[in-house]
N, C-alpha and C. Protein backbone atom coordinates (compact mmCIF):
# COMPACT_ATOMS: atom_id res chain seq x y z
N UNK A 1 134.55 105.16 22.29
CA UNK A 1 133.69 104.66 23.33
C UNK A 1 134.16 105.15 24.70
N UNK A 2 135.58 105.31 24.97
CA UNK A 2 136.03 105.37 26.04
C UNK A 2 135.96 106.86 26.69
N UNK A 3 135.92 107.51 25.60
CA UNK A 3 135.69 109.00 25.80
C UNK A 3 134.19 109.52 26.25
N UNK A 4 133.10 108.53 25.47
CA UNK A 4 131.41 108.97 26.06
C UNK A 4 131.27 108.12 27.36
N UNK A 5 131.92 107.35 27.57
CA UNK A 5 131.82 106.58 29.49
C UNK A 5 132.59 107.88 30.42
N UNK A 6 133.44 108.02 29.72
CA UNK A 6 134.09 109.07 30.59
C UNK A 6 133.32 110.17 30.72
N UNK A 7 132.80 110.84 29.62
CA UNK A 7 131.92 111.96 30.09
C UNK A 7 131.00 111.52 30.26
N UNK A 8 130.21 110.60 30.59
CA UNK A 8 128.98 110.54 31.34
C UNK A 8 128.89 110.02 32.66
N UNK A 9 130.19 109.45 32.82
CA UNK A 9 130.58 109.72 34.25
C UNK A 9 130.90 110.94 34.94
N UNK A 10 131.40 111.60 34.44
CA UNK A 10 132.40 112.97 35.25
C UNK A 10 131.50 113.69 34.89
N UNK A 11 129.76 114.00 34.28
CA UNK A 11 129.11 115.14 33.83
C UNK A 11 127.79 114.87 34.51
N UNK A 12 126.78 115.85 34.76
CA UNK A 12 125.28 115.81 35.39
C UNK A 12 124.86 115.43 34.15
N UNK A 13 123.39 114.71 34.05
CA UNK A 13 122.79 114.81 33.13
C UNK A 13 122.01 116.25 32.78
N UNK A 14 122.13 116.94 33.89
CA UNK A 14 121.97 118.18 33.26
C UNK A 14 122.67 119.23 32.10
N UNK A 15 123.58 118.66 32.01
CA UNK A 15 124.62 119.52 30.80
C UNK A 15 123.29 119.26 29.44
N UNK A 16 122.75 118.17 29.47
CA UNK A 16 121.75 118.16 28.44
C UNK A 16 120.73 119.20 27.74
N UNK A 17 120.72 120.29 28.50
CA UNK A 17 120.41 121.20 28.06
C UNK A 17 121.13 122.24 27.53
N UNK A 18 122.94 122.45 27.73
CA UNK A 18 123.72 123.26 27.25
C UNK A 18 123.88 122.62 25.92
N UNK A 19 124.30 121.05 25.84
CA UNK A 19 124.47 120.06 24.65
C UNK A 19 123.27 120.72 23.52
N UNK A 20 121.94 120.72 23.97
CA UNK A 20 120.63 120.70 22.78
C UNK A 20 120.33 121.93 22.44
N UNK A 21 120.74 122.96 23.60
CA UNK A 21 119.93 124.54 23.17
C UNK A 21 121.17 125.07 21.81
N UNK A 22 120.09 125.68 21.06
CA UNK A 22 120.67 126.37 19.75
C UNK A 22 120.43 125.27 18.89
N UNK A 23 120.53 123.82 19.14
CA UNK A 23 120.92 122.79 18.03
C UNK A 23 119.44 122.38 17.66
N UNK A 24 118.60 122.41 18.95
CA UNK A 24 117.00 121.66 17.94
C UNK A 24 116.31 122.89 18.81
N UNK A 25 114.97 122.24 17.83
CA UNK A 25 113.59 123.48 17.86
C UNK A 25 113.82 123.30 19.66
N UNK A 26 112.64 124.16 19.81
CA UNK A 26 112.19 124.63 21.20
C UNK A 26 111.62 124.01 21.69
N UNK A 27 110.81 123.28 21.07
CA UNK A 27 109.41 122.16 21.21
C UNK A 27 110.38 120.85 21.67
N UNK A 28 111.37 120.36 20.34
CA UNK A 28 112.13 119.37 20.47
C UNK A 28 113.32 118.99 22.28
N UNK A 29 113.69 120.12 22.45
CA UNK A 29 114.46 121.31 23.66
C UNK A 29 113.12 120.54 24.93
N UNK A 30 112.29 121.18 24.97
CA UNK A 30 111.60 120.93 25.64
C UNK A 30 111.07 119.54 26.09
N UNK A 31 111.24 119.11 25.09
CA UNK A 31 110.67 117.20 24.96
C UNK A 31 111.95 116.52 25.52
N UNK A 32 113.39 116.66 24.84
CA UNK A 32 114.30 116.35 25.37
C UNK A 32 114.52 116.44 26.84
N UNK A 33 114.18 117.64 27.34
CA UNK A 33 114.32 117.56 28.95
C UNK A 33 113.34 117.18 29.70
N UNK A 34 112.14 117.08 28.93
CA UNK A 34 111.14 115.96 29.90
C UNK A 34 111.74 114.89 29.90
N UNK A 35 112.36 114.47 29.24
CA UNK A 35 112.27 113.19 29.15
C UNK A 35 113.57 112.85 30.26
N UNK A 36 114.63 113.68 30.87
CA UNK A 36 115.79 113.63 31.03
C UNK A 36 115.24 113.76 32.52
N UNK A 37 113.93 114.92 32.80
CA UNK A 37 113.35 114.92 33.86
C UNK A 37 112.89 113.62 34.23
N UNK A 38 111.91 113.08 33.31
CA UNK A 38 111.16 111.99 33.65
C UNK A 38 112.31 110.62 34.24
N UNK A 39 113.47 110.50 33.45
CA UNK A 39 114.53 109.20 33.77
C UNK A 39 115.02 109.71 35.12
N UNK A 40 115.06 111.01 35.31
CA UNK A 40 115.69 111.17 36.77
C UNK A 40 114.83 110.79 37.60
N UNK A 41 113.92 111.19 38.10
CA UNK A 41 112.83 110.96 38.62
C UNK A 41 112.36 109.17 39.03
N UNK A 42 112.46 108.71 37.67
CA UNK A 42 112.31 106.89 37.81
C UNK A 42 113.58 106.60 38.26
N UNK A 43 114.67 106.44 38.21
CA UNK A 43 116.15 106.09 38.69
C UNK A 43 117.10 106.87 39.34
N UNK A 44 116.78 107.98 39.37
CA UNK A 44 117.76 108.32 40.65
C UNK A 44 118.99 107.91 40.40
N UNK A 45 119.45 107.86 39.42
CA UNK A 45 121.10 107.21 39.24
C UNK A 45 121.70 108.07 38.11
N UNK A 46 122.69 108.80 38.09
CA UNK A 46 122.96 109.64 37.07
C UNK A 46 123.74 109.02 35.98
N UNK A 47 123.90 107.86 35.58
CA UNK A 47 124.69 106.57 34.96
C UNK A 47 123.53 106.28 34.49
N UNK A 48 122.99 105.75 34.74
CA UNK A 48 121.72 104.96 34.81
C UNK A 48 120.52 105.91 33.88
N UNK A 49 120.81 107.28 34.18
CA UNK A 49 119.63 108.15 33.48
C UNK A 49 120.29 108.63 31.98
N UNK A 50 121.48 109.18 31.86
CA UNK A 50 122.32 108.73 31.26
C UNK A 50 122.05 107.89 30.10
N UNK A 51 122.23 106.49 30.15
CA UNK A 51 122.18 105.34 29.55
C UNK A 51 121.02 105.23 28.90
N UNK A 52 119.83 105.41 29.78
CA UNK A 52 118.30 105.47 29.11
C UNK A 52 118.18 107.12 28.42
N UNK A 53 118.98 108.15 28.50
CA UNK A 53 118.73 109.32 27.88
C UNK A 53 119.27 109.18 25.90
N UNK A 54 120.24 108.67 26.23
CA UNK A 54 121.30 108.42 25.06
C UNK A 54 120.43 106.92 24.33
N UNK A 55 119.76 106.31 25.06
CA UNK A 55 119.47 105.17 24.22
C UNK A 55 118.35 105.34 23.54
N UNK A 56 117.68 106.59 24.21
CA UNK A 56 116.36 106.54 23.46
C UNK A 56 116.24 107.90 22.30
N UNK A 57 117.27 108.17 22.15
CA UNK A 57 117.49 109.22 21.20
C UNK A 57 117.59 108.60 19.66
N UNK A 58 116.71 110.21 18.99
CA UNK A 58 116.81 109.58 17.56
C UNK A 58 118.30 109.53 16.94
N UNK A 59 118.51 108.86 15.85
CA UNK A 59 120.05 109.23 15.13
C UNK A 59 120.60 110.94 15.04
N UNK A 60 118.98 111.81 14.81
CA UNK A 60 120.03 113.29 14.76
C UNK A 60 120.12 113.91 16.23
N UNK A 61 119.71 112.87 16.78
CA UNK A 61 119.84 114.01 17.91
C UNK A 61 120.84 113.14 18.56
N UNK A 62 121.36 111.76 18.59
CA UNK A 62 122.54 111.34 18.96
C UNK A 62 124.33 111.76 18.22
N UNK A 63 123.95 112.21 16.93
CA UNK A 63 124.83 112.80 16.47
C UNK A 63 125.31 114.12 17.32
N UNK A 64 124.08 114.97 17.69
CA UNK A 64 124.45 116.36 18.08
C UNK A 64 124.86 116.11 19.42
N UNK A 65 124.24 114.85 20.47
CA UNK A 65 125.23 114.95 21.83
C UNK A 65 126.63 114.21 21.50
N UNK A 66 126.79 113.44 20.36
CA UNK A 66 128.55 112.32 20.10
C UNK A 66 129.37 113.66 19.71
N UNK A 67 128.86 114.70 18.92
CA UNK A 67 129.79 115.95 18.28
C UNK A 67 129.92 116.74 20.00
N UNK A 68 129.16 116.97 20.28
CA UNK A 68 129.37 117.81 21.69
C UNK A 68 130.70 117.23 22.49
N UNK A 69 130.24 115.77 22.75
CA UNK A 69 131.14 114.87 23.38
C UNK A 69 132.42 114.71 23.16
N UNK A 70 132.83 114.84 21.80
CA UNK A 70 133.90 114.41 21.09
C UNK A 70 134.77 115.96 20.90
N UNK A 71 133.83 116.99 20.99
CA UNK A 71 134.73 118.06 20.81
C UNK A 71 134.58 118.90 22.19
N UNK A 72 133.95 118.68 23.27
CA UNK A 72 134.17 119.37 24.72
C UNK A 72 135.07 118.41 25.40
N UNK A 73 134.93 117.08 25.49
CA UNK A 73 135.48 116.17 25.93
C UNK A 73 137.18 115.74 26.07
N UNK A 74 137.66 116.06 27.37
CA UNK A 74 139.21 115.01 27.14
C UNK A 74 139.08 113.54 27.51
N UNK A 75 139.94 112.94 27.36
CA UNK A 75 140.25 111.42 27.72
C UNK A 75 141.04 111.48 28.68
């Protein structure tokens, strides 16, 4: 746990697109960053967009940002 607070503090929510490209379709790629667009846009808080990016993700696509996290990531 202490390791995904930490990187989503110390990271843009923009890394979200280095995290997803190669790993899902193009279509999927694309949907993902509307949506990362759309939370910025309503909140203005990069914690905050963050929190609603990661919460509304399906199980495979939370797997592919926890593996990113867990293996780019120090503590």
């Amino acid at each position: 746990m202490h390791r995904i607070l930490n990187f989503i503090h110390n990271n843009n929510i923009d890394v979200v697109d280095e995290i997803f490209k190669d790993k899902v379709s193009s279509g999927m790629l694309s949907h993902l960053m509307n949506k990362k667009e759309n939370y910025k846009r309503q909140f203005n808080d990069n914690l905050r967009v963050w929190f609603e990016f990661i919460g509304h993700l399906d199980n495979e696509n939370s797997e592919i940002i926890f593996k990113y996290i867990n293996t780019k990531s120090k503590i």
